[in-house]
PDB file of N, CA and C in Angstrom:
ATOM      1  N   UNK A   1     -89.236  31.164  81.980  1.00  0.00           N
ATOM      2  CA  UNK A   1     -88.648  29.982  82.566  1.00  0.00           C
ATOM      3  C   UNK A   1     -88.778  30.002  84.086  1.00  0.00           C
ATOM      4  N   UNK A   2     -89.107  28.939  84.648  1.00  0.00           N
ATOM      5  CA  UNK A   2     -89.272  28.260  86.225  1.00  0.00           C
ATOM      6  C   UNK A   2     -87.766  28.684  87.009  1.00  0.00           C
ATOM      7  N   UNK A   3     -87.425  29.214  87.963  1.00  0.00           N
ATOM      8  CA  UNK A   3     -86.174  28.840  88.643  1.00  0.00           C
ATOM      9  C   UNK A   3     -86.510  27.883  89.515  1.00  0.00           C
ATOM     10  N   UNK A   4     -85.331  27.426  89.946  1.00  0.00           N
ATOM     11  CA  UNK A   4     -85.523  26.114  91.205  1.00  0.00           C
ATOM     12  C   UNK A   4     -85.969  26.999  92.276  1.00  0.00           C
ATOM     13  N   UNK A   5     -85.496  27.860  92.733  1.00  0.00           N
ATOM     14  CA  UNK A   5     -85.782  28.817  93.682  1.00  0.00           C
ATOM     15  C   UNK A   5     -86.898  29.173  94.200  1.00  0.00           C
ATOM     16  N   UNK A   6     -87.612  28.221  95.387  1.00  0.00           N
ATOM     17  CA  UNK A   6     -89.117  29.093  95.236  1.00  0.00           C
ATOM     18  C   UNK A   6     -88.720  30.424  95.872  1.00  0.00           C
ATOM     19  N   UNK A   7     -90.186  31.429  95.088  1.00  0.00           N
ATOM     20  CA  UNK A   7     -90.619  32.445  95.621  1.00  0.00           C
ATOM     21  C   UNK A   7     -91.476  32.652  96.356  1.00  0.00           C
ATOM     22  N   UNK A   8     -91.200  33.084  97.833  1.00  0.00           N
ATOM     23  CA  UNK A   8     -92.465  33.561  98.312  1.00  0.00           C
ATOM     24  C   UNK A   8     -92.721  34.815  99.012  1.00  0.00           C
ATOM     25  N   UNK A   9     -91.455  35.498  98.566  1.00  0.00           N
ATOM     26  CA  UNK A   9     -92.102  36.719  98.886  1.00  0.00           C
ATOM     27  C   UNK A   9     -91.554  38.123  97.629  1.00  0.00           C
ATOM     28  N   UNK A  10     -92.903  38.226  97.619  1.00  0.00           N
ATOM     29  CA  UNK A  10     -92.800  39.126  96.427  1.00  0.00           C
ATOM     30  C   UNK A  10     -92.144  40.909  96.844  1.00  0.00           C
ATOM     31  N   UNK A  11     -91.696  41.467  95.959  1.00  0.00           N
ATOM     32  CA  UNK A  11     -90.827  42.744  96.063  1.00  0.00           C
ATOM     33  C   UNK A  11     -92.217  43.608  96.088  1.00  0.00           C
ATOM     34  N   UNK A  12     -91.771  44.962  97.252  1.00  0.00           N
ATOM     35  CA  UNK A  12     -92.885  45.807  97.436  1.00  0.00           C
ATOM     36  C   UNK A  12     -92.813  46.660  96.215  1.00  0.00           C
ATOM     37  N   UNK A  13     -94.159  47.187  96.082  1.00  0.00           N
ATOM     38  CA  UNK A  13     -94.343  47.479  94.461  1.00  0.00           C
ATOM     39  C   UNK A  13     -95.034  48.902  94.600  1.00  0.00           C
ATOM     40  N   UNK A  14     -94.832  50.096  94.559  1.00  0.00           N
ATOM     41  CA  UNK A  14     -94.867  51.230  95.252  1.00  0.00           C
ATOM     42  C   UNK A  14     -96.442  51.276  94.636  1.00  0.00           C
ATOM     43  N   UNK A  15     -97.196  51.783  95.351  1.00  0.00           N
ATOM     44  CA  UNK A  15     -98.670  52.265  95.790  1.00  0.00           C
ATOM     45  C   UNK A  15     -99.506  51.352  96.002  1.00  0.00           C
ATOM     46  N   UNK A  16     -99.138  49.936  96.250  1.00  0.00           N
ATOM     47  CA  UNK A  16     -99.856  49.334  96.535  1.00  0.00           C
ATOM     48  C   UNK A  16     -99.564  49.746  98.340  1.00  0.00           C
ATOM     49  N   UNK A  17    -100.228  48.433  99.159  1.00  0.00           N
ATOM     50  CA  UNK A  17    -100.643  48.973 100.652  1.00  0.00           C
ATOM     51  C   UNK A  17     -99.194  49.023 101.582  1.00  0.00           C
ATOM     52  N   UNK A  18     -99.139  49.808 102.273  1.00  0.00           N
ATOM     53  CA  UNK A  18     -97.962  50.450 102.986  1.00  0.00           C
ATOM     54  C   UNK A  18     -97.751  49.621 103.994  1.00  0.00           C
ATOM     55  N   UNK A  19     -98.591  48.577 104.498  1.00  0.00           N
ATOM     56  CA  UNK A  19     -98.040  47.939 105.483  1.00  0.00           C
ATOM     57  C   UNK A  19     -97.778  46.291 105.215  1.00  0.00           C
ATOM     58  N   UNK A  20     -97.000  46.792 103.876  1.00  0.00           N
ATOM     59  CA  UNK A  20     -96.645  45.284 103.258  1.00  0.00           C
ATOM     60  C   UNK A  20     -95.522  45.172 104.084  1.00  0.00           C
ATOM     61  N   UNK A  21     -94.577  45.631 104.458  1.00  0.00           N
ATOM     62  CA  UNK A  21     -93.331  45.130 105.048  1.00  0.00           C
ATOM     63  C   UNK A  21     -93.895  44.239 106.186  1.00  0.00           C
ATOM     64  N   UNK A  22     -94.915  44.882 107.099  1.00  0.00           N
ATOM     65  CA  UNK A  22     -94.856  43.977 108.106  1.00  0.00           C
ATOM     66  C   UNK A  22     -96.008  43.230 108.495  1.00  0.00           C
ATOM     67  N   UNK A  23     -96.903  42.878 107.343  1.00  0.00           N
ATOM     68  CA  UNK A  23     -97.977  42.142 107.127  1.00  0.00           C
ATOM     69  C   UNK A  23     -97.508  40.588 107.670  1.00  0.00           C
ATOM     70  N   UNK A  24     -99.150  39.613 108.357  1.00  0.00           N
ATOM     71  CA  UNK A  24     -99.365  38.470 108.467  1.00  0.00           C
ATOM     72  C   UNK A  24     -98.487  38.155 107.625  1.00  0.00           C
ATOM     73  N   UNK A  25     -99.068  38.326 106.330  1.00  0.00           N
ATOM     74  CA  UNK A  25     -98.304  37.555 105.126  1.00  0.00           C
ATOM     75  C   UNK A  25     -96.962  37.352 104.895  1.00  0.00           C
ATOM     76  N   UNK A  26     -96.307  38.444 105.207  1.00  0.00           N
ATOM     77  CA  UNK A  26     -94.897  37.803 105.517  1.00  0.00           C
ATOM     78  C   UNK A  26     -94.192  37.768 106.453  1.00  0.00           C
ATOM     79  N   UNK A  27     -94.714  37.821 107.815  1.00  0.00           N
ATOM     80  CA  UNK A  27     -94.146  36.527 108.629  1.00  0.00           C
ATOM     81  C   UNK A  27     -94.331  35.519 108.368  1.00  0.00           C
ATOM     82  N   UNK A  28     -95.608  35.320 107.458  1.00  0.00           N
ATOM     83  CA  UNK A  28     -95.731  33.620 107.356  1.00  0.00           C
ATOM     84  C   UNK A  28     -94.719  33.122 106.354  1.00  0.00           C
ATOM     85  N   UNK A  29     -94.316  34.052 105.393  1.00  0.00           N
ATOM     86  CA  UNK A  29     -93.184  33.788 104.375  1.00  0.00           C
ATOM     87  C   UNK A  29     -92.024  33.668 105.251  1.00  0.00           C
ATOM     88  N   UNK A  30     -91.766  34.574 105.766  1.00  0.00           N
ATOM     89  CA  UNK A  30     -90.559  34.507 106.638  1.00  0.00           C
ATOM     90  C   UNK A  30     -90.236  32.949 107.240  1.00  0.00           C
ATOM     91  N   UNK A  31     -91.710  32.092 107.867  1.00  0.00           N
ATOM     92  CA  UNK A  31     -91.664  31.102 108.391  1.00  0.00           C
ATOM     93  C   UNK A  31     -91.137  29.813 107.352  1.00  0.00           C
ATOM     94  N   UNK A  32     -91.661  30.370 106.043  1.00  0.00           N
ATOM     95  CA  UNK A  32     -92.090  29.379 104.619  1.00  0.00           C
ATOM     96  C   UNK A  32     -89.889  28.897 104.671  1.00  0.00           C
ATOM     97  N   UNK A  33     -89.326  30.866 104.749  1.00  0.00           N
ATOM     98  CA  UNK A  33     -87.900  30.537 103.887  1.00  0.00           C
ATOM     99  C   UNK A  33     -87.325  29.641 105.396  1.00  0.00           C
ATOM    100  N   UNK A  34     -87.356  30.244 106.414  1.00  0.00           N
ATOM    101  CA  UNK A  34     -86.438  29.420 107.408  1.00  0.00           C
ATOM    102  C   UNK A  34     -86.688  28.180 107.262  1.00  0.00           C
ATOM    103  N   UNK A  35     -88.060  27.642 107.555  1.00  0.00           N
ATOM    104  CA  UNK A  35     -88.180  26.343 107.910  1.00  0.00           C
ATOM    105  C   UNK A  35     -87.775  25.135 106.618  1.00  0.00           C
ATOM    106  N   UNK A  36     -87.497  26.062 105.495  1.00  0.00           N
ATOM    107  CA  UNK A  36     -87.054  25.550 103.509  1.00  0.00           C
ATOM    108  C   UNK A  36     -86.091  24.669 103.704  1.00  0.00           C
ATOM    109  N   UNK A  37     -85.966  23.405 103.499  1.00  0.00           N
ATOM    110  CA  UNK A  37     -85.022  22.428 103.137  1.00  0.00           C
ATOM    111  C   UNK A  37     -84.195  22.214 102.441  1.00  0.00           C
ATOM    112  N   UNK A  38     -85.105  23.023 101.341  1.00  0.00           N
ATOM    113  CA  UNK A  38     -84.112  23.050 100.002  1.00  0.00           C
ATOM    114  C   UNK A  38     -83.232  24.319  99.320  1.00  0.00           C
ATOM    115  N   UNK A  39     -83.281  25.523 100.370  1.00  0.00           N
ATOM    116  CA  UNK A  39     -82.608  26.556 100.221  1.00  0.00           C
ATOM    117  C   UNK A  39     -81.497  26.648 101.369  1.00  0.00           C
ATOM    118  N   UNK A  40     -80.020  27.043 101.064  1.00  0.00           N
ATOM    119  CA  UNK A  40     -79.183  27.489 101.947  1.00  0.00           C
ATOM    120  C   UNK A  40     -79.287  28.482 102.243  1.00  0.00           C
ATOM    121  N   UNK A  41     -78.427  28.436 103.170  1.00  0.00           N
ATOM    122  CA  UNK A  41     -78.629  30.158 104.060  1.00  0.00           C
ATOM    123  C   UNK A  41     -78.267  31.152 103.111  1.00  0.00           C
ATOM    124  N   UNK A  42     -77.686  31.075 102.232  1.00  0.00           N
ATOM    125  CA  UNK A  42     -76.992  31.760 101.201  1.00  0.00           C
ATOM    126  C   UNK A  42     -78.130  32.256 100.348  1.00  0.00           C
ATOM    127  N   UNK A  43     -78.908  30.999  99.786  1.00  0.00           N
ATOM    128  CA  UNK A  43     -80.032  31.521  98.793  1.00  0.00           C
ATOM    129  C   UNK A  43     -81.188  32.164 100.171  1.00  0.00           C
ATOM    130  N   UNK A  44     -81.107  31.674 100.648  1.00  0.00           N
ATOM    131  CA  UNK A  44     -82.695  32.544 101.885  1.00  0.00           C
ATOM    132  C   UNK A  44     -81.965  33.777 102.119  1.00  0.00           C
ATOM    133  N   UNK A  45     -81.007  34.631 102.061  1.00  0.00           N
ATOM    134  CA  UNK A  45     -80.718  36.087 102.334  1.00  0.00           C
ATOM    135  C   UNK A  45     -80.499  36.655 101.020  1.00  0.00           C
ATOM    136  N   UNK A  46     -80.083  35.931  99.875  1.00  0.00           N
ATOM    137  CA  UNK A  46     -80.513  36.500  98.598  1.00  0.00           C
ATOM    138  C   UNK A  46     -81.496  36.435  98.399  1.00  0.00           C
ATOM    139  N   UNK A  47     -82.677  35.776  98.825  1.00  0.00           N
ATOM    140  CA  UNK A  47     -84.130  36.605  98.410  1.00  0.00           C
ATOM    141  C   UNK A  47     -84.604  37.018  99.043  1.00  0.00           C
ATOM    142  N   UNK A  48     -84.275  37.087 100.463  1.00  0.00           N
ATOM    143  CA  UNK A  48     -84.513  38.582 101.365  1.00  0.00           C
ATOM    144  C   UNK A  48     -84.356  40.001 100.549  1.00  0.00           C
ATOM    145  N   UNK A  49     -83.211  39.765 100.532  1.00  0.00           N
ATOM    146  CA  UNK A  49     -82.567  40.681  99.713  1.00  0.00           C
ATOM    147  C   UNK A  49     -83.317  41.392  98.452  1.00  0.00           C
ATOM    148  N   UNK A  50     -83.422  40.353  97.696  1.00  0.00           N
ATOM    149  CA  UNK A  50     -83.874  40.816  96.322  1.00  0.00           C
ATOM    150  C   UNK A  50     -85.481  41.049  96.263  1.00  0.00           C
ATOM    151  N   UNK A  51     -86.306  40.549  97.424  1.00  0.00           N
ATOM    152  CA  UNK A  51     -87.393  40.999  97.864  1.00  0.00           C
ATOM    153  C   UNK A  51     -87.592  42.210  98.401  1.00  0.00           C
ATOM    154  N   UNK A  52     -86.537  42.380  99.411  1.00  0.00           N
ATOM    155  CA  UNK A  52     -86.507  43.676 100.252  1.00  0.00           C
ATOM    156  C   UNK A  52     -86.171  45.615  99.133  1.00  0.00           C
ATOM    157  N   UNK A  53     -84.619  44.611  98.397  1.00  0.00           N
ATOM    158  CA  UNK A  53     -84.151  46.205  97.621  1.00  0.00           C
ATOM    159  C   UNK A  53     -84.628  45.921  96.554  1.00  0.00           C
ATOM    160  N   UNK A  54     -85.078  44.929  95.937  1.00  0.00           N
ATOM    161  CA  UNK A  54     -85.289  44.783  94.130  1.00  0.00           C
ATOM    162  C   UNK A  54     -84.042  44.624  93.293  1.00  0.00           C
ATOM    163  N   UNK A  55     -83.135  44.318  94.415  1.00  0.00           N
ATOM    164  CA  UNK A  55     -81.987  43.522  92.948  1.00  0.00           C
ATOM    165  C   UNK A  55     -81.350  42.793  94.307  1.00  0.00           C
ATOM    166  N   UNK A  56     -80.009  42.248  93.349  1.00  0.00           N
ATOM    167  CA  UNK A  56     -79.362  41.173  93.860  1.00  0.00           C
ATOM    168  C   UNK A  56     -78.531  41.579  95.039  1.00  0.00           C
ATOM    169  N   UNK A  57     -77.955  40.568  96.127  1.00  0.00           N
ATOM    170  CA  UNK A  57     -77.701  40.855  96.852  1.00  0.00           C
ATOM    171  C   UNK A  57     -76.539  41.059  97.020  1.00  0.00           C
ATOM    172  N   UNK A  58     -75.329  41.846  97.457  1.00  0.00           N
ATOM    173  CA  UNK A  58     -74.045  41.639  97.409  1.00  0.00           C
ATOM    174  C   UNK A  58     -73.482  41.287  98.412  1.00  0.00           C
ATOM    175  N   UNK A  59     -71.985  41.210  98.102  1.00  0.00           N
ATOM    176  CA  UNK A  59     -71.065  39.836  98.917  1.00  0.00           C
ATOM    177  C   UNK A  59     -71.175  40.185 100.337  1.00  0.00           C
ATOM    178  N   UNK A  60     -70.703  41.967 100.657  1.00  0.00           N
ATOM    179  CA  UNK A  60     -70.885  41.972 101.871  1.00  0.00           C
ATOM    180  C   UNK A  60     -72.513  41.853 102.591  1.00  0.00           C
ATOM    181  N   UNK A  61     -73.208  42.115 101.979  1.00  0.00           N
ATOM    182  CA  UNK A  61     -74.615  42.157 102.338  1.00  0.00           C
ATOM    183  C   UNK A  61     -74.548  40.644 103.011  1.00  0.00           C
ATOM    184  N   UNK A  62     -74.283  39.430 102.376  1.00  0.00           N
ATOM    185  CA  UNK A  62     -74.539  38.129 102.217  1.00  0.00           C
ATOM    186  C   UNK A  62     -73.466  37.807 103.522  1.00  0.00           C
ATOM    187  N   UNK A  63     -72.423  38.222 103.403  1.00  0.00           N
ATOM    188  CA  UNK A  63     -71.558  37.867 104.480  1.00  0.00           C
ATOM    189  C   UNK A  63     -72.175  38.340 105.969  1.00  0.00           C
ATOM    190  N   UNK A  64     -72.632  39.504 105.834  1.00  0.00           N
ATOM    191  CA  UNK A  64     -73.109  40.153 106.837  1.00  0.00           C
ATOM    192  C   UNK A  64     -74.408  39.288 107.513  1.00  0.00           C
ATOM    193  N   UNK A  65     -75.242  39.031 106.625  1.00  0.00           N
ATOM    194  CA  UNK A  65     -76.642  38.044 107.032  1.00  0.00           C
ATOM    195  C   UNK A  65     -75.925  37.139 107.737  1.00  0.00           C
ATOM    196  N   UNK A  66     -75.010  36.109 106.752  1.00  0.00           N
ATOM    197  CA  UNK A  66     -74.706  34.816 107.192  1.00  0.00           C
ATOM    198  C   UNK A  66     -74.495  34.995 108.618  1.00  0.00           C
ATOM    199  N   UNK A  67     -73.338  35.512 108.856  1.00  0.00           N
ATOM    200  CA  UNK A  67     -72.585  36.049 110.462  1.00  0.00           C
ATOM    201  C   UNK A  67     -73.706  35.748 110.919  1.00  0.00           C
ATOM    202  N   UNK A  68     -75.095  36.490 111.188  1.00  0.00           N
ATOM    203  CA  UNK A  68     -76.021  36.795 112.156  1.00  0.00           C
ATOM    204  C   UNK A  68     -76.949  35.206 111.979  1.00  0.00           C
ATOM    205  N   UNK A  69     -76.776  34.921 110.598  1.00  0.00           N
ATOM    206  CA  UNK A  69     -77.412  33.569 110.590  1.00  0.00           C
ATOM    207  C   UNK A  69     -76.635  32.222 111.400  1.00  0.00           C
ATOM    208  N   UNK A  70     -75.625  32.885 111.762  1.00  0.00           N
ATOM    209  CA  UNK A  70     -74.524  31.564 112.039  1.00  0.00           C
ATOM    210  C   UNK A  70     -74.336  32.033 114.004  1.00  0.00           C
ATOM    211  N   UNK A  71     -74.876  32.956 113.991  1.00  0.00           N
ATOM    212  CA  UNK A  71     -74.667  33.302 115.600  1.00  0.00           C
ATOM    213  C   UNK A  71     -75.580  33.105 116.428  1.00  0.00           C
ATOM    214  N   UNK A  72     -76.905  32.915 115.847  1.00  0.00           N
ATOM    215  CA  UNK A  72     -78.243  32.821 116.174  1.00  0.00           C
ATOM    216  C   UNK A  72     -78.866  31.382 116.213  1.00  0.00           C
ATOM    217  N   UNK A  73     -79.330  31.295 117.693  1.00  0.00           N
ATOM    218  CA  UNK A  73     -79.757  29.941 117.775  1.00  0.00           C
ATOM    219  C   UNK A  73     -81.401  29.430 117.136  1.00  0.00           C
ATOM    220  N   UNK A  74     -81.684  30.767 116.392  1.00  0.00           N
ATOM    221  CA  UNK A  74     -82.857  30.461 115.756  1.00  0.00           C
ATOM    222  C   UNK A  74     -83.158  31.248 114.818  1.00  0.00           C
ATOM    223  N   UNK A  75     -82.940  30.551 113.879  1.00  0.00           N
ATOM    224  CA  UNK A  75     -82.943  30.892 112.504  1.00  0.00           C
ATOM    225  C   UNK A  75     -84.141  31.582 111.891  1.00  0.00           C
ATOM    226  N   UNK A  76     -85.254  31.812 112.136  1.00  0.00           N
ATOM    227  CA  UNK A  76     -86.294  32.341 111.840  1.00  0.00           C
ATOM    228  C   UNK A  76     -86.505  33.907 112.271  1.00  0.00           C
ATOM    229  N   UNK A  77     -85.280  33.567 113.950  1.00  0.00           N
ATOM    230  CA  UNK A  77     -85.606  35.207 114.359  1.00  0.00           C
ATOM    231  C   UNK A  77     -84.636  35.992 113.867  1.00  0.00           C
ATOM    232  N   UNK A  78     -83.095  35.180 113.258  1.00  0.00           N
ATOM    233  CA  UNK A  78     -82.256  36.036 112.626  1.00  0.00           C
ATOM    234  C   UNK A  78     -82.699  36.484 111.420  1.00  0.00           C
ATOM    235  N   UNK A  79     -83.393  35.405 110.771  1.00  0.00           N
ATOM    236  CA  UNK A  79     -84.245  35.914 109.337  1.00  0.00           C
ATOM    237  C   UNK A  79     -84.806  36.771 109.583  1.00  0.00           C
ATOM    238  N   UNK A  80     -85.838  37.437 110.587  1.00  0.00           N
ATOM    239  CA  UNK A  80     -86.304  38.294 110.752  1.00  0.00           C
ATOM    240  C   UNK A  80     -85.444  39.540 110.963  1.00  0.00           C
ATOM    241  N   UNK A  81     -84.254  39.177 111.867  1.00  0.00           N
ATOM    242  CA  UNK A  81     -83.584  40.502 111.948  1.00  0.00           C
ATOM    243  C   UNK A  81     -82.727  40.801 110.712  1.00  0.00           C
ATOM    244  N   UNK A  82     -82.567  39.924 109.771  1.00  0.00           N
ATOM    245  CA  UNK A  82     -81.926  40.354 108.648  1.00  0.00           C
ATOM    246  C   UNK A  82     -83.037  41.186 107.486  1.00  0.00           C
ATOM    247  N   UNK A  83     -83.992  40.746 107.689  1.00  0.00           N
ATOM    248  CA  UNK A  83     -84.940  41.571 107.070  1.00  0.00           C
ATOM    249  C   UNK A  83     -85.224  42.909 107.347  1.00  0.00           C
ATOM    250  N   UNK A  84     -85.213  42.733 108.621  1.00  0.00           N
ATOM    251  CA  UNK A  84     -85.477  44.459 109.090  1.00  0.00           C
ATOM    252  C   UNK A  84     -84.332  45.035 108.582  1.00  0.00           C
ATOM    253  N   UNK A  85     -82.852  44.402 109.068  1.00  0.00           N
ATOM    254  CA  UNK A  85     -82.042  45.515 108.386  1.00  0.00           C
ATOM    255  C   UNK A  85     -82.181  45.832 107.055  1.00  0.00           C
ATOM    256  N   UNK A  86     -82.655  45.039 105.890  1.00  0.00           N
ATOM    257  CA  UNK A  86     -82.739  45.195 104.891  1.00  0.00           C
ATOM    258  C   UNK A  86     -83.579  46.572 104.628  1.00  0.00           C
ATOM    259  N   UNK A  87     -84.964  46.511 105.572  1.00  0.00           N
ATOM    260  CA  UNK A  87     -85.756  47.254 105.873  1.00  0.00           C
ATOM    261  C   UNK A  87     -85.663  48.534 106.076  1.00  0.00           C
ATOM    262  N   UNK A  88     -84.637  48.739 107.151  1.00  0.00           N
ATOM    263  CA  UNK A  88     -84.028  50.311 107.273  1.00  0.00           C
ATOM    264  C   UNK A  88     -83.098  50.520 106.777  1.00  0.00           C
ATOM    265  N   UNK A  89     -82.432  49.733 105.486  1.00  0.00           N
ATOM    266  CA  UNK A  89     -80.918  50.217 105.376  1.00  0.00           C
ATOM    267  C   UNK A  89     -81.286  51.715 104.276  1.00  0.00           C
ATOM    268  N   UNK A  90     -80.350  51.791 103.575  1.00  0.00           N
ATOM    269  CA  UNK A  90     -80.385  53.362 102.732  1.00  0.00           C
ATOM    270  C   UNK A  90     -80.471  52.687 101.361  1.00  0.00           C
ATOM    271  N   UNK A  91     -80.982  51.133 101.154  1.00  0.00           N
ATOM    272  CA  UNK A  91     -81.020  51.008  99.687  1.00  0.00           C
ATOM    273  C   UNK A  91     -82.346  50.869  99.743  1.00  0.00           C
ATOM    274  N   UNK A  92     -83.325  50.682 100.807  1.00  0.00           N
ATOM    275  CA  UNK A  92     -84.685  50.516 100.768  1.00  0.00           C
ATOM    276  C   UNK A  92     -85.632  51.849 100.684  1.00  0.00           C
ATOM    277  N   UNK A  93     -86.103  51.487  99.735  1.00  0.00           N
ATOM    278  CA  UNK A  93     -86.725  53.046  99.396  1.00  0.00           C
ATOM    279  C   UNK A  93     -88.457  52.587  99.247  1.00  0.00           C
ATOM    280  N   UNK A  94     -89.135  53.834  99.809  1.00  0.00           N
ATOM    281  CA  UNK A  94     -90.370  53.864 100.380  1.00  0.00           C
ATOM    282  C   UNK A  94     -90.901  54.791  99.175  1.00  0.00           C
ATOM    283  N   UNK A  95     -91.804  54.390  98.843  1.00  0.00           N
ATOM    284  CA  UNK A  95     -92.628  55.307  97.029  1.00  0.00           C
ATOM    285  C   UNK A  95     -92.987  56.741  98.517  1.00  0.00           C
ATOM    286  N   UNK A  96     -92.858  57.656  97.804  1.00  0.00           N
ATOM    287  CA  UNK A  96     -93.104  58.927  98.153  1.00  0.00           C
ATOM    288  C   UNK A  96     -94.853  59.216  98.566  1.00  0.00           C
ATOM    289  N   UNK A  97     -95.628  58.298  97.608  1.00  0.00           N
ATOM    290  CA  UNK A  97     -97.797  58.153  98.284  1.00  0.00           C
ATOM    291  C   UNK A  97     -97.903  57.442  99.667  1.00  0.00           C
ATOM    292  N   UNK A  98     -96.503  56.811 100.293  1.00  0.00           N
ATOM    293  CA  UNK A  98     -96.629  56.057 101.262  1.00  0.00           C
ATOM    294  C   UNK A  98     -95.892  56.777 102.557  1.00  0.00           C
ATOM    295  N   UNK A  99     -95.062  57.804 102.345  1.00  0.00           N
ATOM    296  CA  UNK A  99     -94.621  59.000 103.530  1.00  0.00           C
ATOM    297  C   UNK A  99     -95.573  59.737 104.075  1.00  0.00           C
TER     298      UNK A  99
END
């Protein structure tokens, strides 16, 4: 089944190429969720999220984005900084062929 939800950025998938986090390709996604009409800030950090760790996102996680989404006069660069944290936090795990 379809969700309403588009996807555009897919979850890193261990041995494929190591410099998926910070590939062209998803800044341009990054550009795809901010500039999205039809997603709230709510759904664009749950699929940060669920892109970044591979599951769903939780409340404080979500509260935490929002804050930075709601303080930031540009939404694309907080998306970005919510990603990175996603990036370095301790639920993001790096396949061991890519250390």
């Amino acid at each position: 089944l379809e969700t309403a939800q588009p996807k555009y950025i897919h979850p890193f998938i261990p041995g494929k190429d190591s410099e998926w986090a910070t590939s062209p390709l998803i800044s341009r996604q990054l550009d795809l969720i901010a500039d999205s009409t039809s997603l709230t800030d709510r759904q664009k950090v749950e699929h940060l999220v669920q892109a970044a760790l591979g599951r769903p996102a939780r409340d404080q996680e979500i509260d935490q984005a929002l804050l930075i989404l709601k303080n930031s006069t540009n939404q694309r660069t907080a998306l970005q900084d919510v990603w990175w944290s996603l990036l370095n936090s301790v639920d993001y795990k790096i396949p061991l062929d890519v250390r």
